[in-house]
Protein backbone atom coordinates (compact mmCIF):
# COMPACT_ATOMS: atom_id res chain seq x y z
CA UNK A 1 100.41 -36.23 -0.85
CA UNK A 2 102.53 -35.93 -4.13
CA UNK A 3 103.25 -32.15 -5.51
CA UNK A 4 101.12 -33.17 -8.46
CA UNK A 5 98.34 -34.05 -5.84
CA UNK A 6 98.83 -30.37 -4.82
CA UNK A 7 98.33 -29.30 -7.60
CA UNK A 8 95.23 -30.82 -8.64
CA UNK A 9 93.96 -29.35 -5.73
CA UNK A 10 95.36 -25.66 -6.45
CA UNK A 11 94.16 -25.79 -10.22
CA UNK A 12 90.46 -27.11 -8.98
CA UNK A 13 91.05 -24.06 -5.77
CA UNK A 14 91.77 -21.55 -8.92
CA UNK A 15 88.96 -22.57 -10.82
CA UNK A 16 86.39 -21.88 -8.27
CA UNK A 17 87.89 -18.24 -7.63
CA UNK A 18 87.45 -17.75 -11.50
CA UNK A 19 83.76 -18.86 -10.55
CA UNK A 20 83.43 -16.72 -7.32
CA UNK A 21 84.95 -13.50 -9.10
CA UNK A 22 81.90 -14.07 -11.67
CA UNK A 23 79.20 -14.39 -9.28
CA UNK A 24 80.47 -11.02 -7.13
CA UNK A 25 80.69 -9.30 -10.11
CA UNK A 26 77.10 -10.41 -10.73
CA UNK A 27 76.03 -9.53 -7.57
CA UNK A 28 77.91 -6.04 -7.77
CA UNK A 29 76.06 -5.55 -11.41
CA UNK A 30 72.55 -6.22 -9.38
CA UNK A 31 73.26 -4.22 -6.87
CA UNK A 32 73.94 -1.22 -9.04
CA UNK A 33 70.58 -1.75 -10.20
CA UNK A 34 68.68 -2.10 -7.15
CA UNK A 35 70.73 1.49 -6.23
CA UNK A 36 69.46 3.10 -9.35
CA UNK A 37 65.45 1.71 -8.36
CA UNK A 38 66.24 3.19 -4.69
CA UNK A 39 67.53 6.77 -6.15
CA UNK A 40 64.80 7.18 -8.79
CA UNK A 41 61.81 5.97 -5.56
CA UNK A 42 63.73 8.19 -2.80
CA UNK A 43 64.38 4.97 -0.86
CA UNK A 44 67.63 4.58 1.31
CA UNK A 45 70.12 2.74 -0.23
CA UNK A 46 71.02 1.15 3.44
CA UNK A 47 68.36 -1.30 4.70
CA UNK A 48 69.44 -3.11 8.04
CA UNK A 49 66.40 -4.65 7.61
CA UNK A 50 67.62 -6.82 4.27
CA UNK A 51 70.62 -7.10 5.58
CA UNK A 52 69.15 -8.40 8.44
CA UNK A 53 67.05 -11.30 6.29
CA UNK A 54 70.00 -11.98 4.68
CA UNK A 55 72.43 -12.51 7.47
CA UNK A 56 69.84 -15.11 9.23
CA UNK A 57 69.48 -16.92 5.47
CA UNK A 58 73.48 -17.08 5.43
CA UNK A 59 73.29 -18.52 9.09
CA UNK A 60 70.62 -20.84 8.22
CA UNK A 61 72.17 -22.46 5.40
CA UNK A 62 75.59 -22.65 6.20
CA UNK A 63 77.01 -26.26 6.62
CA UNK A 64 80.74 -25.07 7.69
CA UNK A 65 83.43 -26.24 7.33
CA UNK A 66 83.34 -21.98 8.11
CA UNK A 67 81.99 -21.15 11.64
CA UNK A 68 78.76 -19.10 10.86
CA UNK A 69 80.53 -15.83 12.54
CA UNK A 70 83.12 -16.36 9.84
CA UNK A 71 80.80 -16.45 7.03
CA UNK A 72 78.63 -13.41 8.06
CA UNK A 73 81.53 -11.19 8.21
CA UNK A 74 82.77 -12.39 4.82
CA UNK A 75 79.22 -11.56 3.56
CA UNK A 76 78.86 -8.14 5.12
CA UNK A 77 82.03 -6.92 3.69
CA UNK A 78 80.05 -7.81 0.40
CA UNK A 79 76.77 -5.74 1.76
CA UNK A 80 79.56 -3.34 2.14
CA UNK A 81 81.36 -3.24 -0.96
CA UNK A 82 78.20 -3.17 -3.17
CA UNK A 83 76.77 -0.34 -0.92
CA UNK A 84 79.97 1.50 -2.12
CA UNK A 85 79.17 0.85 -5.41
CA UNK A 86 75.36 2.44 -5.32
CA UNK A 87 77.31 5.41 -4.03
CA UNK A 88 79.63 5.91 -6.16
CA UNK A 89 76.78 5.68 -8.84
CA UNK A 90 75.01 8.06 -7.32
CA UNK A 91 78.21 10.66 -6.89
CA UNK A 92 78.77 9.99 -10.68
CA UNK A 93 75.08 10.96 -11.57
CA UNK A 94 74.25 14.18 -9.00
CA UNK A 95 71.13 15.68 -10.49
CA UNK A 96 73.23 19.06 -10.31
CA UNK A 97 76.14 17.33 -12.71
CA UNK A 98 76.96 17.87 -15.87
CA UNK A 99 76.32 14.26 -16.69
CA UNK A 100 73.00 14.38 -15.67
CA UNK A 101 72.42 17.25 -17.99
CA UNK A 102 74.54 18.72 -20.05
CA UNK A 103 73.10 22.19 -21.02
CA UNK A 104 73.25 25.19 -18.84
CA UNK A 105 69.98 25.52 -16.23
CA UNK A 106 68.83 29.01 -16.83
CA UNK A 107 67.44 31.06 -14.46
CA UNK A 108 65.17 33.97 -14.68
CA UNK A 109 64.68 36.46 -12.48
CA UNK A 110 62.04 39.16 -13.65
CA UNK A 111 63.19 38.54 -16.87
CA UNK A 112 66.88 39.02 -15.86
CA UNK A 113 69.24 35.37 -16.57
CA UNK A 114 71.60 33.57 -15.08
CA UNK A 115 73.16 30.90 -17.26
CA UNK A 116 72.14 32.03 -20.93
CA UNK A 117 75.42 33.71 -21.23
CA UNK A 118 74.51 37.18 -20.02
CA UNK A 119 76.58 38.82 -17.35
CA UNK A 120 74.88 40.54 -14.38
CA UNK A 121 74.87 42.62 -11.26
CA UNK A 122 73.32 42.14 -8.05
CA UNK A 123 73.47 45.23 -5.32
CA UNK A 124 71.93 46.36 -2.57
CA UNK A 125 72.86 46.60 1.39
CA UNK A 126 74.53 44.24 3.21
CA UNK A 127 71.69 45.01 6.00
CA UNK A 128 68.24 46.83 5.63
CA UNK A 129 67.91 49.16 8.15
CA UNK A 130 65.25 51.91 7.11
CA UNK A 131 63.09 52.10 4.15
CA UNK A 132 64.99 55.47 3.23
CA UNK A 133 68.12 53.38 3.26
CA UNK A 134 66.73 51.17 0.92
CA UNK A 135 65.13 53.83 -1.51
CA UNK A 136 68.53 55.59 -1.84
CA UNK A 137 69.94 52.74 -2.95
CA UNK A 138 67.65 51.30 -5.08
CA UNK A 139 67.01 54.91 -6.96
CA UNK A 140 70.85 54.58 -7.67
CA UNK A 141 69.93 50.82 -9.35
CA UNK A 142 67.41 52.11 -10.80
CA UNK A 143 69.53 55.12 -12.96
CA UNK A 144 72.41 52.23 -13.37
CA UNK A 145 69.51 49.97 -15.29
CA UNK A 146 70.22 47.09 -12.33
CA UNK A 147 67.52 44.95 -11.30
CA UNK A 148 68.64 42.35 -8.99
CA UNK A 149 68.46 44.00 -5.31
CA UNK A 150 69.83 42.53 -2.39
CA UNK A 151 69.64 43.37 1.26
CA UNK A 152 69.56 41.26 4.72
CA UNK A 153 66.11 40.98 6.93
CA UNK A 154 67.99 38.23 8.60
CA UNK A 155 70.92 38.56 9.53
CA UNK A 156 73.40 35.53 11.17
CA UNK A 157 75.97 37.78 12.91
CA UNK A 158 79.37 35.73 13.83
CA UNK A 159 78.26 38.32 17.67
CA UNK A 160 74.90 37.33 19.08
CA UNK A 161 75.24 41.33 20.24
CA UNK A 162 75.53 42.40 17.08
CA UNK A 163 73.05 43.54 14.61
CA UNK A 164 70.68 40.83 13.51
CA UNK A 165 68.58 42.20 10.86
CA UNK A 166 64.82 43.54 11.11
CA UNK A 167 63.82 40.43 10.54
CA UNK A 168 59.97 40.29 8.38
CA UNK A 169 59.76 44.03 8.66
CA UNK A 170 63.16 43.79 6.65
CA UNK A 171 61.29 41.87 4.13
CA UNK A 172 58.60 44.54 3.79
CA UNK A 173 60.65 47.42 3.36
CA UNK A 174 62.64 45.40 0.52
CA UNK A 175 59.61 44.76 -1.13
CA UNK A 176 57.87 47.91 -1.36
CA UNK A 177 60.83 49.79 -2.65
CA UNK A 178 61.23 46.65 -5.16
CA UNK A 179 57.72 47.46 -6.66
CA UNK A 180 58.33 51.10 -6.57
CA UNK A 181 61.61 50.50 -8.52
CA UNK A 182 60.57 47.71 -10.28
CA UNK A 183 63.45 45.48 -8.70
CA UNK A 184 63.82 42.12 -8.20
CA UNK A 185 64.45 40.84 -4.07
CA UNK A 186 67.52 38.73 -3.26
CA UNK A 187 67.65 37.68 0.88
CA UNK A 188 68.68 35.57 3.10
CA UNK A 189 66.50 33.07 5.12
CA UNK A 190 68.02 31.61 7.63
CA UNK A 191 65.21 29.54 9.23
CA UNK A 192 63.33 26.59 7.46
CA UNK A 193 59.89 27.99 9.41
CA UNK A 194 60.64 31.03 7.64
CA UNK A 195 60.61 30.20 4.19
CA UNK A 196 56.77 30.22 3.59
CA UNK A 197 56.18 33.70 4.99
CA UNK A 198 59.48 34.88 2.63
CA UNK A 199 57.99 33.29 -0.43
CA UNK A 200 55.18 36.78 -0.17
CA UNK A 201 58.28 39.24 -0.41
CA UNK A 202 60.97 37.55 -2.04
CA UNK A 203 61.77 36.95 -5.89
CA UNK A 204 65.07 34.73 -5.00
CA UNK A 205 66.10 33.24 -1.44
CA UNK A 206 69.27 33.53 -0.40
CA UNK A 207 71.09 30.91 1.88
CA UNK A 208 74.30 31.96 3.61
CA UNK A 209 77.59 30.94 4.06
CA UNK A 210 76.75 29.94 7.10
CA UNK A 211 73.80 27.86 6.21
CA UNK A 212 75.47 25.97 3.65
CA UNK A 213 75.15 22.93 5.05
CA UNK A 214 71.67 23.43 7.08
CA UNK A 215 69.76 20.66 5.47
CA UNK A 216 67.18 21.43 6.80
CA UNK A 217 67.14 24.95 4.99
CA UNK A 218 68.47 23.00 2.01
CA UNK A 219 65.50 20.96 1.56
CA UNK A 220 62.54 23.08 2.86
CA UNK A 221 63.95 25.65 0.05
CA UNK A 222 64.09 22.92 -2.28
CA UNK A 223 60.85 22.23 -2.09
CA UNK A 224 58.93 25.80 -3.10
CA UNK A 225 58.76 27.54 -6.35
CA UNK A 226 61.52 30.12 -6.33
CA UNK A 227 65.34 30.57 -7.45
CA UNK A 228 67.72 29.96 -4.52
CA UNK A 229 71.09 31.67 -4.35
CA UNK A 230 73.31 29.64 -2.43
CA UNK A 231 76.36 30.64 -1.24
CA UNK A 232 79.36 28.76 -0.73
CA UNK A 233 80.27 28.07 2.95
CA UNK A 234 83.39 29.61 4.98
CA UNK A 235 85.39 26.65 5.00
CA UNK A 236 83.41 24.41 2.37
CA UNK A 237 84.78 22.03 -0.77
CA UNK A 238 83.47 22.36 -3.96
CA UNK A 239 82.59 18.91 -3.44
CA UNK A 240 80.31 19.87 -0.15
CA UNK A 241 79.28 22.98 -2.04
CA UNK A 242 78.21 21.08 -5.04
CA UNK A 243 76.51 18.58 -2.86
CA UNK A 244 74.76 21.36 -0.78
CA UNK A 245 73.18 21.95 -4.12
CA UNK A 246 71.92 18.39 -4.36
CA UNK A 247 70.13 18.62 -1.23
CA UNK A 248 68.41 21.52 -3.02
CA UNK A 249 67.58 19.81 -6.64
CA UNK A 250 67.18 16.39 -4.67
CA UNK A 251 63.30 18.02 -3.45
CA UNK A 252 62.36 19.17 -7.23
CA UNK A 253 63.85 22.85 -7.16
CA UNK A 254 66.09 23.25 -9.96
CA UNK A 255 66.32 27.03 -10.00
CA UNK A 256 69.64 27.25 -8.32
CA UNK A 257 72.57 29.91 -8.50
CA UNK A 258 75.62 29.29 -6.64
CA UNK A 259 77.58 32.15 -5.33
CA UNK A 260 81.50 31.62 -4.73
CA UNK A 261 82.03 34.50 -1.74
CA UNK A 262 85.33 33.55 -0.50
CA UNK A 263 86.98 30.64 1.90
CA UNK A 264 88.53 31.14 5.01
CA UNK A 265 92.21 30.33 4.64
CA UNK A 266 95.46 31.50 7.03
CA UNK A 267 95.91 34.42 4.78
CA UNK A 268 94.64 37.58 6.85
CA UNK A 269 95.19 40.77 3.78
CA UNK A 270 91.41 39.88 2.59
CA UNK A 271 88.63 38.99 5.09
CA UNK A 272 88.64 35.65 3.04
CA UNK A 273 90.30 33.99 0.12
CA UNK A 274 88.16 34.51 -3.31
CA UNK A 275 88.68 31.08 -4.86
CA UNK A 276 88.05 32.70 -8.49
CA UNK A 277 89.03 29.26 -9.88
CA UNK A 278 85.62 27.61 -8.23
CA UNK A 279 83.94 29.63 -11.36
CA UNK A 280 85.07 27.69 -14.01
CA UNK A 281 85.31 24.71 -11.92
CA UNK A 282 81.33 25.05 -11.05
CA UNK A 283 80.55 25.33 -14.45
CA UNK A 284 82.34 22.18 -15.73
CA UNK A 285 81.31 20.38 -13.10
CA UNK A 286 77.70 21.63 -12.72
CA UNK A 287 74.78 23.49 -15.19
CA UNK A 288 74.14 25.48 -12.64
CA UNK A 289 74.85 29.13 -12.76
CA UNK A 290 77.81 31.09 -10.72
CA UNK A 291 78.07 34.41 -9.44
CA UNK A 292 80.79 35.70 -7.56
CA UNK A 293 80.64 38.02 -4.45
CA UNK A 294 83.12 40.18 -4.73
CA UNK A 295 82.10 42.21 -1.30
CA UNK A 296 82.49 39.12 0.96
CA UNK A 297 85.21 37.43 -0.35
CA UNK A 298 87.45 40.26 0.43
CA UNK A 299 85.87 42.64 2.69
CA UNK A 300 88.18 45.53 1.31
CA UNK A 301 86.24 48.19 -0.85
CA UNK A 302 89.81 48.93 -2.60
CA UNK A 303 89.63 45.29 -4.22
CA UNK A 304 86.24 45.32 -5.58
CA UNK A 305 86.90 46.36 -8.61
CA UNK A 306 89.72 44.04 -9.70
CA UNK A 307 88.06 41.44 -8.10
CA UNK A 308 84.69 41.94 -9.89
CA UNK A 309 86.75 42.33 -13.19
CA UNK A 310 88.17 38.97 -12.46
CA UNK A 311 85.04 37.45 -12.22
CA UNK A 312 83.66 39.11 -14.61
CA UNK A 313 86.53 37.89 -17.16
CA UNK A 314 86.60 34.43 -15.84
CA UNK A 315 82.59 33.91 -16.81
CA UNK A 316 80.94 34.50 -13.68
CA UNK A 317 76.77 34.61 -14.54
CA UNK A 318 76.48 38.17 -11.98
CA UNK A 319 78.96 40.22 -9.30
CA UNK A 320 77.12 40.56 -6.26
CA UNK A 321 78.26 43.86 -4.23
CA UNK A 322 77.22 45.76 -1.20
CA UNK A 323 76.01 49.35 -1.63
CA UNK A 324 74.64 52.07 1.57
CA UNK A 325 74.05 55.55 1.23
CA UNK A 326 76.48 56.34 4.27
CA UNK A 327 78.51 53.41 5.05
CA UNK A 328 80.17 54.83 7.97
CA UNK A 329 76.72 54.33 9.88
CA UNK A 330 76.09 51.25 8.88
CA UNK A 331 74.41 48.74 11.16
CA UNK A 332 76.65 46.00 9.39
CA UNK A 333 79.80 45.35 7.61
CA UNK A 334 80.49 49.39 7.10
CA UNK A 335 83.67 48.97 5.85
CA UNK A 336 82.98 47.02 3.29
CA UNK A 337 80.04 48.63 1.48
CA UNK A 338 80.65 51.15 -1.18
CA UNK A 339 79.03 54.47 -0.97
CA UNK A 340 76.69 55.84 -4.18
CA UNK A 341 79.48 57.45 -5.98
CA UNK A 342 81.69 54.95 -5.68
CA UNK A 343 79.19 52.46 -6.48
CA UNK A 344 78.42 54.22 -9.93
CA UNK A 345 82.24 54.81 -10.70
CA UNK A 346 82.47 50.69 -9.63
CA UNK A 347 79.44 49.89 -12.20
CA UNK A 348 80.45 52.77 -14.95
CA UNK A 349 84.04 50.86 -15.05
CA UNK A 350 82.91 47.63 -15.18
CA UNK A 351 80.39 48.36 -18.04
CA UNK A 352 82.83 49.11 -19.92
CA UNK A 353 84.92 46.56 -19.29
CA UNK A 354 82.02 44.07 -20.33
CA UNK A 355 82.54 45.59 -23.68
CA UNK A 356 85.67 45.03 -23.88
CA UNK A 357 85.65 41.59 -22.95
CA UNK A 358 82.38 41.57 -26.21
């Protein structure tokens, strides 16, 4: 055979590459399509039954000169390359994205917003232990004109021996004082059977750090009428965190706050890391509201306050804080938790930072 022989041969071997190129690209344009039909219908975008029908209409048809094992595993890395395709669709379009809506979600709580600019505070226990605990607290709220009460029933202890919250009685006792106080109830669920029976004392469900990525939890709470405050978990992306949200807005619930309470990183001077970039990173990236924990994320009462001024001047939605009427018998976390006068010097001096920052 002559080099110009060759050639021919090369030019018409070029010419159907051109051809093949067009037809995967094709192919990759329909399959973005089909993805988009599957996300809007809740189907999965993997179906080993296609491929299945596929694969035996590839087998069936094939007349070599490729062996029919050849030509299946050519064709599955192009199942496989589409299928990355739908999901990188998908990532581009998360319902809890800025691209799939670009104003701020705004959340009201008894009247009290997240997301409509206004800057809040949420307080309260880290555990309820008595209904007089609770009542000292919340009459302190109530003379700082807060609203947004928080306080553990149940309580995920890193100790099974520790403390572990009182559980649906916990939920009681927040709720009464609420209505006495006219406060609104932030706390944590930690079981998907539970979620009904909270929906009767609860004006915002709380899941943990350490539920973060319980999808189970993510979805049953995604599926009732109520806010959910989701916290970020110990050792969790903003990517996972973001996409722990999905799970939540992927079931209809749109009412979501995220709460940045620190990572866990090799530093030990904090009990974690508060990642007070994740604020404005959330709200680029997301409509969804952010409040930072100021309580968690360091575990050192001598930091709140910078910390919560921080957040406060990086655009956090609320600072969430722990607050007990006599920390140092606390059931949980007493080191943490501010007493009563501390907590009103805490909120006096970040009022008036607020107005500066006006």
């Amino acid at each position: 055979m002559s080099n110009k022989d060759l050639q021919v041969l090369r030019n018409e071997i070029d010419a159907i590459d051109v051809k093949l190129l067009e037809l995967l690209s094709e192919r990759g344009k329909l399959a973005q399509e089909i993805g988009k039909v599957k996300q809007v219908s809740g189907v999965k975008r993997f179906d080993p039954v296609r491929e299945r029908e596929v694969l035996d209409k590839i087998a069936e048809n094939n007349e070599g000169p490729f062996d029919t094992p050849t030509m299946k595993h050519v064709f599955k890395t192009i199942f496989k390359a589409c299928l990355d395709l739908q999901e990188a669709d998908e990532r581009k379009t998360l319902l809890v994205s800025r691209k799939a809506k670009s104003q701020n979600t705004v959340v009201d709580v008894k009247g009290v917003k997240f997301g409509n600019g206004e800057q809040n505070f949420i307080m309260g226990p880290c555990a309820v232990e008595s209904i007089e605990q609770v009542r000292a607290v919340a009459s302190a709220m109530k003379e700082q004109g807060i609203k947004l009460m928080r306080g553990g029933a149940f309580k995920p202890r890193t100790s099974p021996y520790d403390f572990q919250g009182l559980g649906v009685e916990g939920l009681e006792i927040l709720r009464t004082v609420a209505d006495e106080y006219d406060l609104a109830v932030i706390s944590e669920i930690v079981n998907p059977a539970d979620v009904e029976v909270a929906l009767e004392y609860v004006d915002v469900i709380q899941v943990g750090a350490r539920n973060m990525q319980n999808f189970e939890l993510l979805k049953a709470v995604g599926k009732v009428n109520k806010p959910v405050l989701l916290k970020r978990g110990l050792s969790a992306t903003i990517d996972e965190f973001v996409h722990a949200a999905e799970y939540i807005i992927a079931q209809g619930n749109d009412q979501i706050i995220l709460c940045e309470r620190g990572i866990r990183t090799y530093e030990k001077a904090t009990r974690n890391t508060l990642d007070i970039s994740a604020v404005p990173i959330l709200k680029k990236e997301t409509h969804l509201p952010v409040v930072v924990d100021v309580t968690h994320s360091t575990g050192r009462k001598d930091l709140l306050l910078p910390t919560a001024k921080a957040a406060l001047a990086i655009g956090a939605d609320a600072v969430m804080a722990e607050v007990h009427p006599d920390p140092a018998v606390a059931l949980s976390d007493s080191a943490q938790q501010m007493d009563i006068p501390q907590f009103n010097e805490f909120i006096n001096e970040l009022k008036e930072f607020k107005n500066k920052l006006a």
